[in-house]
N, C-alpha and C. Protein backbone atom coordinates (compact mmCIF):
# COMPACT_ATOMS: atom_id res chain seq x y z
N UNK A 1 -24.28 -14.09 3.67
CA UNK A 1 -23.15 -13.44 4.29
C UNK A 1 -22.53 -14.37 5.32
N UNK A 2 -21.37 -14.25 5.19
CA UNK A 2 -20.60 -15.30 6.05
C UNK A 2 -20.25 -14.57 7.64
N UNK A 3 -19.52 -13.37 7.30
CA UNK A 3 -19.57 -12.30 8.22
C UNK A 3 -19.73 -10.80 8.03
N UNK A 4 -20.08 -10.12 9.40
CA UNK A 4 -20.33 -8.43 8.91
C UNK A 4 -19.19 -8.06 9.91
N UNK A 5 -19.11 -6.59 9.65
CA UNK A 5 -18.52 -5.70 11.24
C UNK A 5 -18.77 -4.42 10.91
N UNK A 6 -18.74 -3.63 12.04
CA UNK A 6 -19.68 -2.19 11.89
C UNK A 6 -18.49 -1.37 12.63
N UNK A 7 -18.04 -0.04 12.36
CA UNK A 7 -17.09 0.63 12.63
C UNK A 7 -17.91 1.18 13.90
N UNK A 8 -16.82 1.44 14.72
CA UNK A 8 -17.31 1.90 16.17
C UNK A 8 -17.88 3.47 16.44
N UNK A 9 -17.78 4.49 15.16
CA UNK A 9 -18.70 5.23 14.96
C UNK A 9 -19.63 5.15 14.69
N UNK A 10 -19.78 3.55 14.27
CA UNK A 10 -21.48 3.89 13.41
C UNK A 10 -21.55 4.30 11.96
N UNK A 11 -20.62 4.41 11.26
CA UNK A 11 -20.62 5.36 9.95
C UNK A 11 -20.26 4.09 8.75
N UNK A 12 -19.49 3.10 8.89
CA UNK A 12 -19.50 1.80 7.74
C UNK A 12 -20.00 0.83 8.68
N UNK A 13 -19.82 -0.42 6.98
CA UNK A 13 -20.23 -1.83 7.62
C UNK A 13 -19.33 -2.50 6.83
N UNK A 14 -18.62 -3.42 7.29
CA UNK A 14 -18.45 -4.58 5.86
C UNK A 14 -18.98 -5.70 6.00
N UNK A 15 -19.34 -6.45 5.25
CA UNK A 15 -19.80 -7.77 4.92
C UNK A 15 -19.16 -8.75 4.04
N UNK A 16 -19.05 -9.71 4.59
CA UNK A 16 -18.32 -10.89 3.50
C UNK A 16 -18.88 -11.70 3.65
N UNK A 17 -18.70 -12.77 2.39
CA UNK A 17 -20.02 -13.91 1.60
C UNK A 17 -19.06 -15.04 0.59
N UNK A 18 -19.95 -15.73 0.95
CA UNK A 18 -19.24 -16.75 -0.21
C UNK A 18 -19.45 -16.90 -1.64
N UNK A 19 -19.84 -15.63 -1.83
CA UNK A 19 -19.33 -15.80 -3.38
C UNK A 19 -18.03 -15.07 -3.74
N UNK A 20 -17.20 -14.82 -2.50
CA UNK A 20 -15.76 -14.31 -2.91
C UNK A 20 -16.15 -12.92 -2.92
N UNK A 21 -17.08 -12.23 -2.00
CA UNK A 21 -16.80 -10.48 -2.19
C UNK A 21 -17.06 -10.26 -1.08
N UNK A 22 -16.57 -9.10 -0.91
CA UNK A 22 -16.39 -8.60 0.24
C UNK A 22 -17.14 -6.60 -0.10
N UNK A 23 -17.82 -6.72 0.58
CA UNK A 23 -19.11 -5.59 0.17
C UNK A 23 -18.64 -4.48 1.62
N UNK A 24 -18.84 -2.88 1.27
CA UNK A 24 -18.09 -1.92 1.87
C UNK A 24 -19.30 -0.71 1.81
N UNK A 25 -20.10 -0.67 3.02
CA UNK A 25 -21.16 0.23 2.88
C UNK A 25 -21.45 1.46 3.72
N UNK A 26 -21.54 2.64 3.38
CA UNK A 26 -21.87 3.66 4.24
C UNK A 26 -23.17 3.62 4.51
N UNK A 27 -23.52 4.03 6.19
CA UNK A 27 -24.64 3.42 7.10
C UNK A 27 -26.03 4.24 6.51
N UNK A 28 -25.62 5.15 5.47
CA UNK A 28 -26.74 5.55 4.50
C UNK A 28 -27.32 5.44 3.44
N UNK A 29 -26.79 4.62 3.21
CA UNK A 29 -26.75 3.62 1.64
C UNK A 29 -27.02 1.92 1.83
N UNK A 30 -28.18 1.53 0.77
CA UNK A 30 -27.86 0.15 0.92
C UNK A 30 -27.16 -0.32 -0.14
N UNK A 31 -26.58 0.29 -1.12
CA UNK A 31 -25.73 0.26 -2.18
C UNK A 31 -24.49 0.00 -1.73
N UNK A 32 -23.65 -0.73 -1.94
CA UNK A 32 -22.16 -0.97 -1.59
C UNK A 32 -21.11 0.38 -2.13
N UNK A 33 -20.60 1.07 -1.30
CA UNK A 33 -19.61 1.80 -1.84
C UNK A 33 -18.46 1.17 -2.72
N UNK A 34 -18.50 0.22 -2.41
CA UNK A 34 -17.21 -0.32 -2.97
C UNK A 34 -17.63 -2.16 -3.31
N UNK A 35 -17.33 -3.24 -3.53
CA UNK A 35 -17.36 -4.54 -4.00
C UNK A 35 -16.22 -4.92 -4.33
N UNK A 36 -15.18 -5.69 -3.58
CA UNK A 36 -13.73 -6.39 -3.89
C UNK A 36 -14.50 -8.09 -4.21
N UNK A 37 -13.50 -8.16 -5.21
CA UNK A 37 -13.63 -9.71 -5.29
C UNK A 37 -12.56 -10.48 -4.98
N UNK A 38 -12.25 -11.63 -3.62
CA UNK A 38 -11.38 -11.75 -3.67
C UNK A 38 -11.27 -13.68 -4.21
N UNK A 39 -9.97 -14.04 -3.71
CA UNK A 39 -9.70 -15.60 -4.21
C UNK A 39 -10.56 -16.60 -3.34
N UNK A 40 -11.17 -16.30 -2.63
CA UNK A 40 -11.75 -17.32 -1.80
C UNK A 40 -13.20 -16.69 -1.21
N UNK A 41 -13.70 -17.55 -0.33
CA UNK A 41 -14.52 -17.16 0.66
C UNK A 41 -14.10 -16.05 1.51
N UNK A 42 -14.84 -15.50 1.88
CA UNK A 42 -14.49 -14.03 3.07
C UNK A 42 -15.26 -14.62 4.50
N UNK A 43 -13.89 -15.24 4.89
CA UNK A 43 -14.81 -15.61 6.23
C UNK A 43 -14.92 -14.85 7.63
N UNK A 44 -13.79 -13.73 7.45
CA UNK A 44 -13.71 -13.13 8.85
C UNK A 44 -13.71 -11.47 8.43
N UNK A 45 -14.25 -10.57 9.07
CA UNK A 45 -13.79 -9.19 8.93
C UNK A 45 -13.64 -8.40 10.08
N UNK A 46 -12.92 -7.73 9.53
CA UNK A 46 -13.14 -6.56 10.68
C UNK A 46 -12.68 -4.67 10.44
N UNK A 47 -12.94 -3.93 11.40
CA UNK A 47 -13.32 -2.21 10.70
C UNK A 47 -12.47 -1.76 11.55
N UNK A 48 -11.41 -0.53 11.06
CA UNK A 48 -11.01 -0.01 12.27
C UNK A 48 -12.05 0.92 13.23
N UNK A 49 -11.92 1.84 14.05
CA UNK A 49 -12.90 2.75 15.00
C UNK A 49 -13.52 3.49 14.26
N UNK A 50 -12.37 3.93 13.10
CA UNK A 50 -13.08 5.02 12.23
C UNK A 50 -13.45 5.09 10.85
N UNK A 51 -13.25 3.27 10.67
CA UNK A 51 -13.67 3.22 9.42
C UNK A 51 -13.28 3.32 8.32
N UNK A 52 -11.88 3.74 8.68
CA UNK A 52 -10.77 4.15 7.73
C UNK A 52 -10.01 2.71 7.07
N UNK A 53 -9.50 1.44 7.99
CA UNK A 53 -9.24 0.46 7.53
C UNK A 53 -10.10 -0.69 7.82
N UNK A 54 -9.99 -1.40 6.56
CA UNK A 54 -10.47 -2.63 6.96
C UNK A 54 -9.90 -3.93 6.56
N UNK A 55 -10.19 -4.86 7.01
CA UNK A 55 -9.25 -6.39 7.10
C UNK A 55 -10.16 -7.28 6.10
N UNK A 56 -9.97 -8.30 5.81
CA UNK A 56 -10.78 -9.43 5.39
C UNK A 56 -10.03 -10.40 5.34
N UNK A 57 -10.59 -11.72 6.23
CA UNK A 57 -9.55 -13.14 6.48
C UNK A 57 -10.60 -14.03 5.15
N UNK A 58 -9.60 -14.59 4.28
CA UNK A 58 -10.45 -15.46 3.25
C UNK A 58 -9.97 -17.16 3.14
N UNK A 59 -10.93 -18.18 2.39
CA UNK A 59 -10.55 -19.34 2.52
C UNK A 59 -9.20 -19.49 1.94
N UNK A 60 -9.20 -18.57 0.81
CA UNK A 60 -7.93 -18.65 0.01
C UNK A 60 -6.63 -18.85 0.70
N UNK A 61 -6.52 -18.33 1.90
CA UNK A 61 -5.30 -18.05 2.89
C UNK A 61 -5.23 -17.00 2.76
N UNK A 62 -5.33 -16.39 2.11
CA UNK A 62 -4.88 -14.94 2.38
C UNK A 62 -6.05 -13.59 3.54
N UNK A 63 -4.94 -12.75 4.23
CA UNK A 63 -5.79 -11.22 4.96
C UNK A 63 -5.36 -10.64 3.81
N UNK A 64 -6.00 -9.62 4.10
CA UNK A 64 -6.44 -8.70 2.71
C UNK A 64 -6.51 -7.14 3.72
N UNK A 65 -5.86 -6.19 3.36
CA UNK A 65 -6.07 -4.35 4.02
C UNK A 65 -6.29 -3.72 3.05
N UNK A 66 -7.68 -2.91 3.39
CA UNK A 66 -8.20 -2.11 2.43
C UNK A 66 -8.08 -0.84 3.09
N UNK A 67 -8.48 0.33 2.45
CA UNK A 67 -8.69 1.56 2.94
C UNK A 67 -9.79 1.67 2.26
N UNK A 68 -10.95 2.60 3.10
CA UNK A 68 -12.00 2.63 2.92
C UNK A 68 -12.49 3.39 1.82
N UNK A 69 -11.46 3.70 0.88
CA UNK A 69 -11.81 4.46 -0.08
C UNK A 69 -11.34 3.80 -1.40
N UNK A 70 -11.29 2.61 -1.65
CA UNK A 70 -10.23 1.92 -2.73
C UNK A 70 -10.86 -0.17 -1.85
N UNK A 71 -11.65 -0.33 -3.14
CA UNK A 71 -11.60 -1.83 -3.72
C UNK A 71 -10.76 -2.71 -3.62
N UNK A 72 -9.08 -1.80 -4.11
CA UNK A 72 -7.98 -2.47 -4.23
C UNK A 72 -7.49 -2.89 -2.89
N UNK A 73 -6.96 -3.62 -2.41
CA UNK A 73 -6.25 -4.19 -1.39
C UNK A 73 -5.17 -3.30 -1.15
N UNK A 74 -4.55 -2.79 0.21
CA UNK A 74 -3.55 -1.91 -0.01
C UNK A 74 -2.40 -3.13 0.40
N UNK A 75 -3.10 -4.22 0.48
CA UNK A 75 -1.77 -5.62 0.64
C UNK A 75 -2.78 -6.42 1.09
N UNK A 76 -1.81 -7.83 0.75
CA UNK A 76 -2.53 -9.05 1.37
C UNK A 76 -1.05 -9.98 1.44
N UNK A 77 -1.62 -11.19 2.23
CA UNK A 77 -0.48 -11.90 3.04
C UNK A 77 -1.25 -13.26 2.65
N UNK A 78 -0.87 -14.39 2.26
CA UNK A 78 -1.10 -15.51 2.34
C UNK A 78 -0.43 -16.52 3.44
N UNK A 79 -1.41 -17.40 4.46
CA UNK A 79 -0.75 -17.74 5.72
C UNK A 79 -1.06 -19.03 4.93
N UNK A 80 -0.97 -19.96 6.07
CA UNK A 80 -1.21 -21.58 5.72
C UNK A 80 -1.75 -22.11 5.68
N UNK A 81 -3.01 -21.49 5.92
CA UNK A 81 -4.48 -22.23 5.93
C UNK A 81 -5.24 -20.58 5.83
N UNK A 82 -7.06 -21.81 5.93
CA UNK A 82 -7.74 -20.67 5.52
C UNK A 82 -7.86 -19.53 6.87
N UNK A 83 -8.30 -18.48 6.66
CA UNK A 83 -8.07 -17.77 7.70
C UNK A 83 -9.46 -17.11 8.03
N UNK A 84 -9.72 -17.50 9.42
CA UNK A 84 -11.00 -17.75 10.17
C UNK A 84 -11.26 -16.62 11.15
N UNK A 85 -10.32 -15.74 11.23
CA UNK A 85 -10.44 -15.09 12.29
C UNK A 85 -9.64 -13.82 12.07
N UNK A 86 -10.24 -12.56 12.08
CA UNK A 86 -9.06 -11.09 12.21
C UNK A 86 -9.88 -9.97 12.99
N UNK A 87 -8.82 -9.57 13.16
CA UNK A 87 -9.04 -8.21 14.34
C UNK A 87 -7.96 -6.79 13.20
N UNK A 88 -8.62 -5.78 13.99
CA UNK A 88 -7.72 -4.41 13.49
C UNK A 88 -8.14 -3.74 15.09
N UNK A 89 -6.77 -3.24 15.00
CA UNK A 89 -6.82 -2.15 16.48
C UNK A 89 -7.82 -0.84 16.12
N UNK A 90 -8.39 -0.37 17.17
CA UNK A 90 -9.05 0.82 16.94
C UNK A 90 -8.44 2.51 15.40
N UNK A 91 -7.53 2.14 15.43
CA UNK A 91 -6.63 3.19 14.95
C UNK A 91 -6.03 2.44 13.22
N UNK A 92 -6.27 0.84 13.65
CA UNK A 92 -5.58 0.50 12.01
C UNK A 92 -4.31 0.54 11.97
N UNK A 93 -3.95 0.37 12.89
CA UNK A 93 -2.21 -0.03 13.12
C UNK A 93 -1.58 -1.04 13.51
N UNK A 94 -2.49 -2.11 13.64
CA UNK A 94 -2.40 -3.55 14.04
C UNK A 94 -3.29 -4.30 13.94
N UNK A 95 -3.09 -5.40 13.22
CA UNK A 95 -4.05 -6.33 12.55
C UNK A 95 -3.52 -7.85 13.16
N UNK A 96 -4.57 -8.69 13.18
CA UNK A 96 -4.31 -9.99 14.30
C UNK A 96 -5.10 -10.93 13.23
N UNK A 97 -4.70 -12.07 12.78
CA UNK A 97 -4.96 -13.54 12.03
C UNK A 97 -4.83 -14.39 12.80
N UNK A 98 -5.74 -14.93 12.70
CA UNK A 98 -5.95 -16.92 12.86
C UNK A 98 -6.38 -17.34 11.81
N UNK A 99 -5.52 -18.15 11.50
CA UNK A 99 -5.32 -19.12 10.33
C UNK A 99 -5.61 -20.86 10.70
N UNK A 100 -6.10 -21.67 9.97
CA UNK A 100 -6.09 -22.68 9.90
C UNK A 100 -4.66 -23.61 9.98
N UNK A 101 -3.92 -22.98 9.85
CA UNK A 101 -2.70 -23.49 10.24
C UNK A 101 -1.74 -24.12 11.23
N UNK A 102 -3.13 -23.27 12.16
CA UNK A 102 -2.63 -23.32 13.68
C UNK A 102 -1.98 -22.42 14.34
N UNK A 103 -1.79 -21.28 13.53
CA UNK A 103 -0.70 -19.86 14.15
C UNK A 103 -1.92 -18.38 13.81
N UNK A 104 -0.99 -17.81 14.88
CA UNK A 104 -1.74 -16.62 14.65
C UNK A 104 -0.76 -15.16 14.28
N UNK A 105 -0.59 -14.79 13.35
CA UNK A 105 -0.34 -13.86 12.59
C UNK A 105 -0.71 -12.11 13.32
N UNK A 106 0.42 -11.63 13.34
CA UNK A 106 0.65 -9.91 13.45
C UNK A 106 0.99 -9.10 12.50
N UNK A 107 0.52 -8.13 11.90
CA UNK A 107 0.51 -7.24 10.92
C UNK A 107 0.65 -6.18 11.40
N UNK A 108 1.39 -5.17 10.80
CA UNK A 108 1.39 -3.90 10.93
C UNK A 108 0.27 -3.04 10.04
N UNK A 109 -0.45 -2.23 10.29
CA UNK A 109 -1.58 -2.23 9.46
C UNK A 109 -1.19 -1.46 8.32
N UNK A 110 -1.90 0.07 8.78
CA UNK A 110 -1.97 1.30 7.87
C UNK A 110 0.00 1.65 7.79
C-alpha cells in the first residue's frame, strides 16, 4: 500500500497500492466493498468526514472522485504531473491537488 485514510467517523478506509487499485472498505469487513482500477499508481488519498466521498491522486496524473457507493469515478481531472498529494473538505465539497507539476489544483467536489 502506497497510502490509506480513514473517515473521521470511523466507519471507511481507503487504501491505494501500486498495482493501480484503489481498495474501499467498511471498518467491518476485511473484504473491499468496492476495488477501482485506475491508470497509474494511487499515491495519495483521502475520505470525506462521512465517508461519503473519496479522492485518489495517481501517477497517471490524474484525481479521481468517487462516491462511496460506486467503483466508478464520479470524474477525474488529469493535471501535469503525477499527483502526490489530495485533501477533501470534511463535507466533500472541496478537493485540493498537488501535482508534480508544480501547481496545486482546486476542485469542486460532490
Amino acid at each position: 500500500m502506497l497510502t490509506a485514510s480513514i473517515s473521521a467517523n470511523g466507519e471507511y478506509i481507503i487504501a491505494g497500492s501500486k498495482d493501480n487499485k484503489a481498495y474501499f472498505f467498511d471498518k467491518d469487513s476485511s473484504t473491499p466493498q468496492w476495488t477501482a482500477t485506475l491508470s497509474g499508481e494511487v499515491i495519495s488519498s483521502s475520505i470525506s468526514a462521512d465517508g461519503e466521498y473519496i479522492v485518489a491522486g495517481a501517477s497517471d496524473t490524474n484525481v479521481y472522485l468517487f462516491d462511496k457507493d460506486n467503483s466508478t469515478p464520479l470524474w477525474n481531472y488529469a493535471t501535469g504531473g503525477s499527483v502526490v498529494s489530495v485533501a477533501i473538505s470534511a463535507d466533500g465539497e472541496y478537493i485540493a491537488a498537488g501535482s508534480f507539476d508544480d501547481k496545486v489544483y482546486l476542485f469542486r467536489g460532490r
